[in-house]
C-alpha atoms as a PDB file:
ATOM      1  CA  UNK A   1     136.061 122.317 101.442  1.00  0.00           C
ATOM      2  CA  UNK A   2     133.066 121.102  99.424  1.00  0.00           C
ATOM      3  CA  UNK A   3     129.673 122.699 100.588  1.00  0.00           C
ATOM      4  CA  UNK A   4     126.596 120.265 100.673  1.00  0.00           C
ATOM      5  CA  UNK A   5     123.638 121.235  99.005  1.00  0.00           C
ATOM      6  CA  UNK A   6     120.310 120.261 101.196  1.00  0.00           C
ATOM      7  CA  UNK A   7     117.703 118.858  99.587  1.00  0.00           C
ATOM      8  CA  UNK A   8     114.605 120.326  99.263  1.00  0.00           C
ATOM      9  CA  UNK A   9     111.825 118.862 101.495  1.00  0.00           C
ATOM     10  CA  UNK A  10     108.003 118.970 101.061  1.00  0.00           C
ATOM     11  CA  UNK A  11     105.988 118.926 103.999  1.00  0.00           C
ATOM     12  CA  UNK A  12     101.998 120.368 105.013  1.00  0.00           C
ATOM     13  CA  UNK A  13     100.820 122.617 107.529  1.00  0.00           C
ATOM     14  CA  UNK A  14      97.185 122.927 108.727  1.00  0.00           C
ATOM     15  CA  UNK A  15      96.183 126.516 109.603  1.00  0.00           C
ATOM     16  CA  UNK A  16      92.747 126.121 110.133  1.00  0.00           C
ATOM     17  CA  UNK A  17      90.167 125.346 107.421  1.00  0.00           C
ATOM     18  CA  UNK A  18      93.884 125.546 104.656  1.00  0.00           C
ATOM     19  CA  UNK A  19      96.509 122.948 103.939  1.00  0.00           C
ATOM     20  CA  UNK A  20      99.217 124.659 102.468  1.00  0.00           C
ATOM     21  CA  UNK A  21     102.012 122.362 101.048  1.00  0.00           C
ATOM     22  CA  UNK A  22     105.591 123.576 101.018  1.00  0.00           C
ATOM     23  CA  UNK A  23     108.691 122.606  98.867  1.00  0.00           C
ATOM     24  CA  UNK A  24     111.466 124.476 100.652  1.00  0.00           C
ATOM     25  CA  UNK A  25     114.513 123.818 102.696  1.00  0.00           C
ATOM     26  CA  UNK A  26     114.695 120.984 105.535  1.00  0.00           C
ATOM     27  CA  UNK A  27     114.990 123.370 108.357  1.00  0.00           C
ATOM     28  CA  UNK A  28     111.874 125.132 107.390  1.00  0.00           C
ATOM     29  CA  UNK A  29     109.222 123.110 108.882  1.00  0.00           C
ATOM     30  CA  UNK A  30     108.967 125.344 111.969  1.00  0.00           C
ATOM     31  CA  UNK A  31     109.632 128.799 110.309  1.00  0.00           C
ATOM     32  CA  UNK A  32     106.941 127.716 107.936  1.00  0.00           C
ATOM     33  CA  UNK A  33     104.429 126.829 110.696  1.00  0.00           C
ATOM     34  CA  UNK A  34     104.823 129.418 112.986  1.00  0.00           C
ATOM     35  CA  UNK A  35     104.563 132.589 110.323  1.00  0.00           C
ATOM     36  CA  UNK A  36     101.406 130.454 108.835  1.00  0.00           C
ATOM     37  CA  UNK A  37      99.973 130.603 112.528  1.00  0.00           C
ATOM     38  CA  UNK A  38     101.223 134.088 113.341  1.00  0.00           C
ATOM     39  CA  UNK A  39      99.492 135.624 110.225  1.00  0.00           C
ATOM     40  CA  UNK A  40      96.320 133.703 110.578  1.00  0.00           C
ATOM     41  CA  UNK A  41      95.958 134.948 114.227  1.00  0.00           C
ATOM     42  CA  UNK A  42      96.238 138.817 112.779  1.00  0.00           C
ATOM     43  CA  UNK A  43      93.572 138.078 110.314  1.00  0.00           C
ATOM     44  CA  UNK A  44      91.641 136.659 112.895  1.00  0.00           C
ATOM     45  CA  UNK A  45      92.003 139.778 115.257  1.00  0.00           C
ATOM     46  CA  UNK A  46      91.473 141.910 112.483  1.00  0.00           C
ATOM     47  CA  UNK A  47      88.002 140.156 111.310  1.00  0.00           C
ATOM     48  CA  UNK A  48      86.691 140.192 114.478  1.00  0.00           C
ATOM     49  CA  UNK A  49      87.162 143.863 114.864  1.00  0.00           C
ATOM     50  CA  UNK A  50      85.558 144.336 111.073  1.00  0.00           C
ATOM     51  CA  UNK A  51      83.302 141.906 110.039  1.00  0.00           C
ATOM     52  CA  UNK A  52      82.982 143.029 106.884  1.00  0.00           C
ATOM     53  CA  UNK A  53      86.436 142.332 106.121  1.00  0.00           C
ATOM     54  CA  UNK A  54      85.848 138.737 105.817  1.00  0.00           C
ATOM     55  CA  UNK A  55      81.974 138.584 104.457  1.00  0.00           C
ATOM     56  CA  UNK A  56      82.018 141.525 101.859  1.00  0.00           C
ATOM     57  CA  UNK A  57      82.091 140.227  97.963  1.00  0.00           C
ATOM     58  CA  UNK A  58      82.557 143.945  96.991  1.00  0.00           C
ATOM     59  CA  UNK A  59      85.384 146.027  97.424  1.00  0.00           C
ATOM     60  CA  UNK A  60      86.190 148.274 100.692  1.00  0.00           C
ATOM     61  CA  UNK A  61      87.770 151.408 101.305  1.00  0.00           C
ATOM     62  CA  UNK A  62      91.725 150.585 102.409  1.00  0.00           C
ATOM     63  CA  UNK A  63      91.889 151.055 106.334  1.00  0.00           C
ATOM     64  CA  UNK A  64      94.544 153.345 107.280  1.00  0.00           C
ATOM     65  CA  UNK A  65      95.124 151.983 110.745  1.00  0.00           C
ATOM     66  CA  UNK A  66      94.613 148.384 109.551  1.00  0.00           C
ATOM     67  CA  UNK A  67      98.106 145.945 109.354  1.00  0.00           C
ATOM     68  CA  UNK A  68     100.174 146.291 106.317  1.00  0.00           C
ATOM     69  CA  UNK A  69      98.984 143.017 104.690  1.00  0.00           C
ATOM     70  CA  UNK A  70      95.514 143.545 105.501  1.00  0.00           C
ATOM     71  CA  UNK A  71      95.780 146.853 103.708  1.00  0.00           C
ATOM     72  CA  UNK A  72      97.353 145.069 100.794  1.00  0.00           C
ATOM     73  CA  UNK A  73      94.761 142.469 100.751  1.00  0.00           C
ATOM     74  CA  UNK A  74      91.927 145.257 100.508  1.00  0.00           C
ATOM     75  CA  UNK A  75      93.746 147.117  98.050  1.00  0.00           C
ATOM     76  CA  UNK A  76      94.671 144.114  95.661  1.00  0.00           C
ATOM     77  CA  UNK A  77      90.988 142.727  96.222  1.00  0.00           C
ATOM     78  CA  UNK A  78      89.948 146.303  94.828  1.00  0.00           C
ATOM     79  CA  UNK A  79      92.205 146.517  92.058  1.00  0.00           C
ATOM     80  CA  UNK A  80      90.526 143.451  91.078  1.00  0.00           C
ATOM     81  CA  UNK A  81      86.877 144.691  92.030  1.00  0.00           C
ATOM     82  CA  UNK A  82      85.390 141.978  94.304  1.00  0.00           C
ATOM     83  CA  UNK A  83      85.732 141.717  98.012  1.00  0.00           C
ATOM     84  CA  UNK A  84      89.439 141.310 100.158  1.00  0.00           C
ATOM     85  CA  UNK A  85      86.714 137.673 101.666  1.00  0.00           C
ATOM     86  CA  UNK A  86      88.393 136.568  97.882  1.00  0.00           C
ATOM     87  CA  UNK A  87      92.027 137.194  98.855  1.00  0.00           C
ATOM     88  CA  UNK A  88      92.432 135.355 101.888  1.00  0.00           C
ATOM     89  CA  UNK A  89      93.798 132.224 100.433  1.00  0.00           C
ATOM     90  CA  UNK A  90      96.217 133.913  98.771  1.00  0.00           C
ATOM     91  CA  UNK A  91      97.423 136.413 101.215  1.00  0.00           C
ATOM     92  CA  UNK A  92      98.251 133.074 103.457  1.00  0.00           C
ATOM     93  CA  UNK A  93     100.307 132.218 100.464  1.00  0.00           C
ATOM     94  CA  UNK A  94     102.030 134.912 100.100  1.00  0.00           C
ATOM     95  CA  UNK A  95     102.596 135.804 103.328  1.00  0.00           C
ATOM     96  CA  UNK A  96     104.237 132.013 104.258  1.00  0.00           C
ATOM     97  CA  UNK A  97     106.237 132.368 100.927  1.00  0.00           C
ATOM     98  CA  UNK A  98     107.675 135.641 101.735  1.00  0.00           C
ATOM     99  CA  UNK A  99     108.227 135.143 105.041  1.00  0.00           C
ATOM    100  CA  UNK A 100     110.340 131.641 103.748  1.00  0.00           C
ATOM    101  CA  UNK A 101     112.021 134.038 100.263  1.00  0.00           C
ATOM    102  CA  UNK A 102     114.192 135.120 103.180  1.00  0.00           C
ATOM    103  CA  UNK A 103     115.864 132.464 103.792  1.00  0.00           C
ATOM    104  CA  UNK A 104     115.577 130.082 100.718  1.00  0.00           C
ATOM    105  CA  UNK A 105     116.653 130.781  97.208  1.00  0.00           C
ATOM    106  CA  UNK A 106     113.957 128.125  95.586  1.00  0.00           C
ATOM    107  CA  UNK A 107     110.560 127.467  97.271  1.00  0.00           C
ATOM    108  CA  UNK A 108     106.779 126.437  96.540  1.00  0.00           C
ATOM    109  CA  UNK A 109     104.070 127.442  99.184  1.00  0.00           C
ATOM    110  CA  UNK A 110     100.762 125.736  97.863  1.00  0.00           C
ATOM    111  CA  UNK A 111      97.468 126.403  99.036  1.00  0.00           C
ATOM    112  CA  UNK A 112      93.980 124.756  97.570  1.00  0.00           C
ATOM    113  CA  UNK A 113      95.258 125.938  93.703  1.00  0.00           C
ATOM    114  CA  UNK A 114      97.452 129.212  94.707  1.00  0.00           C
ATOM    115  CA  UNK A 115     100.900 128.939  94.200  1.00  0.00           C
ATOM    116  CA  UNK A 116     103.882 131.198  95.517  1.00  0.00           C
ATOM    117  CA  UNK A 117     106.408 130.478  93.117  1.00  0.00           C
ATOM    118  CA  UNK A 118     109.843 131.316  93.626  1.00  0.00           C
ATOM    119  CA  UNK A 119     112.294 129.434  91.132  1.00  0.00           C
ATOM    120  CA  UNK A 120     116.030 130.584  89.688  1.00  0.00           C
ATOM    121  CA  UNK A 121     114.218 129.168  85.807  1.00  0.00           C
ATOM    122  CA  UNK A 122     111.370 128.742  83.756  1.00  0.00           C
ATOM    123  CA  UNK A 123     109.084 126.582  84.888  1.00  0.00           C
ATOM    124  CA  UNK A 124     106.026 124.837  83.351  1.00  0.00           C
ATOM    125  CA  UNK A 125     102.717 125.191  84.837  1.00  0.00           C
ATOM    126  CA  UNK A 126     100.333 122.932  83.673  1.00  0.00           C
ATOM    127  CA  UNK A 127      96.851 123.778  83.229  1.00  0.00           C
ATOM    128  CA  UNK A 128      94.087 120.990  83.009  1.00  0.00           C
ATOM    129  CA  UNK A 129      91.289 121.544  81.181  1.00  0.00           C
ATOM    130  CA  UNK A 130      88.042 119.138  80.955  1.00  0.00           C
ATOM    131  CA  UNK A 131      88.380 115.842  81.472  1.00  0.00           C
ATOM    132  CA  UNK A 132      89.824 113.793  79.073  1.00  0.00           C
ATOM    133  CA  UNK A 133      90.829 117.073  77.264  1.00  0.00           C
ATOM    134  CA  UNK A 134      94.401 117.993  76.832  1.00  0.00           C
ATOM    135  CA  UNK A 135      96.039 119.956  79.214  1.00  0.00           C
ATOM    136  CA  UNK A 136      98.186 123.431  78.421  1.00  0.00           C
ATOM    137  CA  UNK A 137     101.307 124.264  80.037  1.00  0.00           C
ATOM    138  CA  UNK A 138     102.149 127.924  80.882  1.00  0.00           C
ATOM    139  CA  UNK A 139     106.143 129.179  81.024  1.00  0.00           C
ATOM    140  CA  UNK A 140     106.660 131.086  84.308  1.00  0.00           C
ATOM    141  CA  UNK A 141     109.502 133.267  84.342  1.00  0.00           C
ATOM    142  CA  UNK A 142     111.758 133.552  87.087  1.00  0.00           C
ATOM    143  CA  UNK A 143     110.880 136.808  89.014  1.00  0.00           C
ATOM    144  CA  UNK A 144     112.703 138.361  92.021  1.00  0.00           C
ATOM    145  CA  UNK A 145     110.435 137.972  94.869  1.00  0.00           C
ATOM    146  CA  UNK A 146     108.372 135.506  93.769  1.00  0.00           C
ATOM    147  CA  UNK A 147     105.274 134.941  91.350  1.00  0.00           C
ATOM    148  CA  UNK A 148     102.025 134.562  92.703  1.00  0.00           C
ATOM    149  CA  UNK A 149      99.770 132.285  90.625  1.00  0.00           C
ATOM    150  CA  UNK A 150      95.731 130.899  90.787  1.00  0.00           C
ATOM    151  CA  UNK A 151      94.668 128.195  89.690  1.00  0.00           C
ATOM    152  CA  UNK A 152      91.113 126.616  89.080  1.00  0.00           C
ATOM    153  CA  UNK A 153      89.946 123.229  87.579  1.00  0.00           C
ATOM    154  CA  UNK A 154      86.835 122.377  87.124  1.00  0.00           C
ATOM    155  CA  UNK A 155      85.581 123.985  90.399  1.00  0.00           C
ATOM    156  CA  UNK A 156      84.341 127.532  90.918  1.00  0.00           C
ATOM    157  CA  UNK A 157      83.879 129.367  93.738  1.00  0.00           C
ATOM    158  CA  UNK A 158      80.428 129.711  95.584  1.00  0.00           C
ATOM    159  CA  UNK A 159      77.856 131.972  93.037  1.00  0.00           C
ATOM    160  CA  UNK A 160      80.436 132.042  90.496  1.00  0.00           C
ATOM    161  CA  UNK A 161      81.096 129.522  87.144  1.00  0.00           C
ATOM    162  CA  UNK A 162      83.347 126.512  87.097  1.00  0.00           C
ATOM    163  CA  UNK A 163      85.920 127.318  84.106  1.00  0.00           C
ATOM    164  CA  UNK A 164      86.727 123.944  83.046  1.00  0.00           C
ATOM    165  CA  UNK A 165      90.548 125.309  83.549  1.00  0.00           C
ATOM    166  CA  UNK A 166      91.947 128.587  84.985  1.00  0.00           C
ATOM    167  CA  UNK A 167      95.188 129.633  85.584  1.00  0.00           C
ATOM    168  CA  UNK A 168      96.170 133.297  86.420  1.00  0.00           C
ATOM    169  CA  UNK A 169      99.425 135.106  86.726  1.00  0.00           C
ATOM    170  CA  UNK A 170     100.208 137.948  88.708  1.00  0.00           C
ATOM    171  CA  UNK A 171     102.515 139.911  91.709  1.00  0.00           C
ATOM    172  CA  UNK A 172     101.508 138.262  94.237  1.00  0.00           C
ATOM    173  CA  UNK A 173      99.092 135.437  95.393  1.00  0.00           C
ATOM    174  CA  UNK A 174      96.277 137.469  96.966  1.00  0.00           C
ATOM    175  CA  UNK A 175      95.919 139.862  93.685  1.00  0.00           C
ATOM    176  CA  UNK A 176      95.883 136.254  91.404  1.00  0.00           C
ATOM    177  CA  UNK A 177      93.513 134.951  93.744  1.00  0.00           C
ATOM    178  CA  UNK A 178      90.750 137.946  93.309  1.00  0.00           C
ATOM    179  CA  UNK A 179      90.943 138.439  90.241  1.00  0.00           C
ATOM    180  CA  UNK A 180      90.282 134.230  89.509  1.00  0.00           C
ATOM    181  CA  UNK A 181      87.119 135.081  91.443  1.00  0.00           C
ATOM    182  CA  UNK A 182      86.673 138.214  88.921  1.00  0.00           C
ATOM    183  CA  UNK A 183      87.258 135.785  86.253  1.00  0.00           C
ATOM    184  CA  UNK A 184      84.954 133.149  87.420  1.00  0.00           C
ATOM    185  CA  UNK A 185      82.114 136.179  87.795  1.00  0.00           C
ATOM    186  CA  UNK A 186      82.439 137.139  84.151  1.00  0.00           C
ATOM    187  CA  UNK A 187      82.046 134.121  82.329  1.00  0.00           C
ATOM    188  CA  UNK A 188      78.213 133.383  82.419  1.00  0.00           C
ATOM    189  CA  UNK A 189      77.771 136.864  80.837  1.00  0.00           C
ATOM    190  CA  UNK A 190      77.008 137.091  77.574  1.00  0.00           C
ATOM    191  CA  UNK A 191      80.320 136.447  75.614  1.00  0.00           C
ATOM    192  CA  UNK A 192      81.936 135.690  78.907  1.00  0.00           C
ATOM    193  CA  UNK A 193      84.721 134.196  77.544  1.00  0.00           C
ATOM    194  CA  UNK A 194      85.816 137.576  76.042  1.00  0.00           C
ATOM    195  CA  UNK A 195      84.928 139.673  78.672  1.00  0.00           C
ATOM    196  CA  UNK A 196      87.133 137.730  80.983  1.00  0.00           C
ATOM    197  CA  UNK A 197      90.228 138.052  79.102  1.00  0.00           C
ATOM    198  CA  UNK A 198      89.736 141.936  78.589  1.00  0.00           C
ATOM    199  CA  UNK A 199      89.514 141.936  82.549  1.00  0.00           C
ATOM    200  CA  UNK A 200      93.046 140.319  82.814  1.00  0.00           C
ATOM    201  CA  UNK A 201      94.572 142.776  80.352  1.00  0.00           C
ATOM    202  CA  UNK A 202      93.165 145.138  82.368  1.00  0.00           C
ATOM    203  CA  UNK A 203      93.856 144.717  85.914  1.00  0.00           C
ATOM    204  CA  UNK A 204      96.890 146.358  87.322  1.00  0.00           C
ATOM    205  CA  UNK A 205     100.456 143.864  88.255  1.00  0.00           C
ATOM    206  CA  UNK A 206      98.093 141.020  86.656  1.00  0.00           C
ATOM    207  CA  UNK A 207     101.007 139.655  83.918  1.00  0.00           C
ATOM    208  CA  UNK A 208      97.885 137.338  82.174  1.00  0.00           C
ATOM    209  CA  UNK A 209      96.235 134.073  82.720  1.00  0.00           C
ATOM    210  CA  UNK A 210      94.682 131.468  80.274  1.00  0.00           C
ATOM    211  CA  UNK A 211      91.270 130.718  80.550  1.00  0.00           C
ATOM    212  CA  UNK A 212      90.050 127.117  79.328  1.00  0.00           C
ATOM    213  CA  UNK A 213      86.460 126.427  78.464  1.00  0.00           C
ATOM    214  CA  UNK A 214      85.278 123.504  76.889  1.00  0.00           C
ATOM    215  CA  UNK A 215      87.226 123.271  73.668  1.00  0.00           C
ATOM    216  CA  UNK A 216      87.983 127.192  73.635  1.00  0.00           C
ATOM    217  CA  UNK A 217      91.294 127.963  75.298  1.00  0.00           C
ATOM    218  CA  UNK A 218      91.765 131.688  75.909  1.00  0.00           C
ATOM    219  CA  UNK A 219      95.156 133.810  76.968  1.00  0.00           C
ATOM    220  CA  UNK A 220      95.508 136.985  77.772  1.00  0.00           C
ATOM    221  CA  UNK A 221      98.273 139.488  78.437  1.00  0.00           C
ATOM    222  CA  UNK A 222     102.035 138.228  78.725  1.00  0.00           C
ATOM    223  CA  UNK A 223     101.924 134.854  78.612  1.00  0.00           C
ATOM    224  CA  UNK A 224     103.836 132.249  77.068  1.00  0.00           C
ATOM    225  CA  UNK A 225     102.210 128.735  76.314  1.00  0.00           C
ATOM    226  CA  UNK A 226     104.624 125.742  76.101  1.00  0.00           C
ATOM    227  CA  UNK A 227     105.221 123.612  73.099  1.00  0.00           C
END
């Protein structure tokens, strides 16, 4: 008997003010929407309870009584030393890619430049720099679980610089997603650009990122540019 292999489909979900765009099995489309919705509504509950767990830009204490992912989002927006209000993207992410990991061997969850990527081998990420510049492409390994990735071009968060291209790797989407906003923070410091990659060496489960400004193209800890 010869097994068919399903193709994979890609498809959007709206959950709220986030489009996240999913490459995953067929059979998905419902899984994907109701864990989006499901973890959204926790969040919700949870904000509403502790306002400052969506509006602080600093980090917080973890909450012992708080939901397991809401912990993690404190505690990877700490690690990273801004606010958990910079992990929520992410955590979204990741939360709609695990949820999917269980059932699919191969999937993409993106959401506005954050990237759950779970792939069987290497993959190229490509990250564009300034326009009409030429764009570099990173190597993602394959990693059990998934690899949670951030990416930024030519657009920075509110109060923080636009790198011209920005593209970190780490353990899961939430921690990549703080520590971008770390990243973004850093570079109109003096010597920015240097200070921001001795951040990414430094943060804990971060594997690197590259940091493109202008001409200048920076990399830090493990990671692999493509030829």
């Amino acid at each position: 008997m010869t097994l068919l292999r399903r193709k994979a489909k890609t498809f959007d979900i709206q959950v709220q003010d986030f489009t996240l765009r999913i490459t995953a099995g067929p059979d998905l489309i419902e899984e994907s929407r109701a864990a989006a919705l499901t973890f959204w509504e926790q969040l919700q509950s949870y904000s509403l309870q502790h306002p400052e767990f969506r509006s602080s830009k600093r980090p917080l204490a973890i909450p012992e009584q708080a939901p397991e992912l809401v912990r993690e989002m404190v505690a990877s927006a700490s690690d990273a030393g801004v606010g958990p209000i910079f992990a929520f993207r992410g955590a979204v992410t990741d939360y709609v890619g695990r949820f999917l990991a269980r059932q699919a061997s191969e999937l993409t969850v993106e959401c506005g430049g954050d990237l759950f990527l779970m792939k069987k081998k290497r993959t190229k990420l490509v990250v564009h720099g300034r326009e009409n510049g030429s764009p570099v492409s990173v190597v993602v390994e394959p990693r059990s679980g998934g690899m949670g990735i951030s990416t930024t071009t030519g657009r920075g968060r509110a109060g923080t610089a636009s790198p011209d291209g920005l593209a970190v790797l780490a353990s899961s989407c939430m921690l990549a997603d703080a520590v971008a906003a770390g990243v973004q923070a850093l570079l109109p410091k003096p010597d920015g650009l240097r200070a921001a990659l001795q951040y990414l060496e430094g943060v804990p489960h971060v594997q690197g990122g590259v940091v493109v400004q202008g001409e200048r193209i920076g990399v830090a800890g493990r990671v692999e540019i493509a030829s």
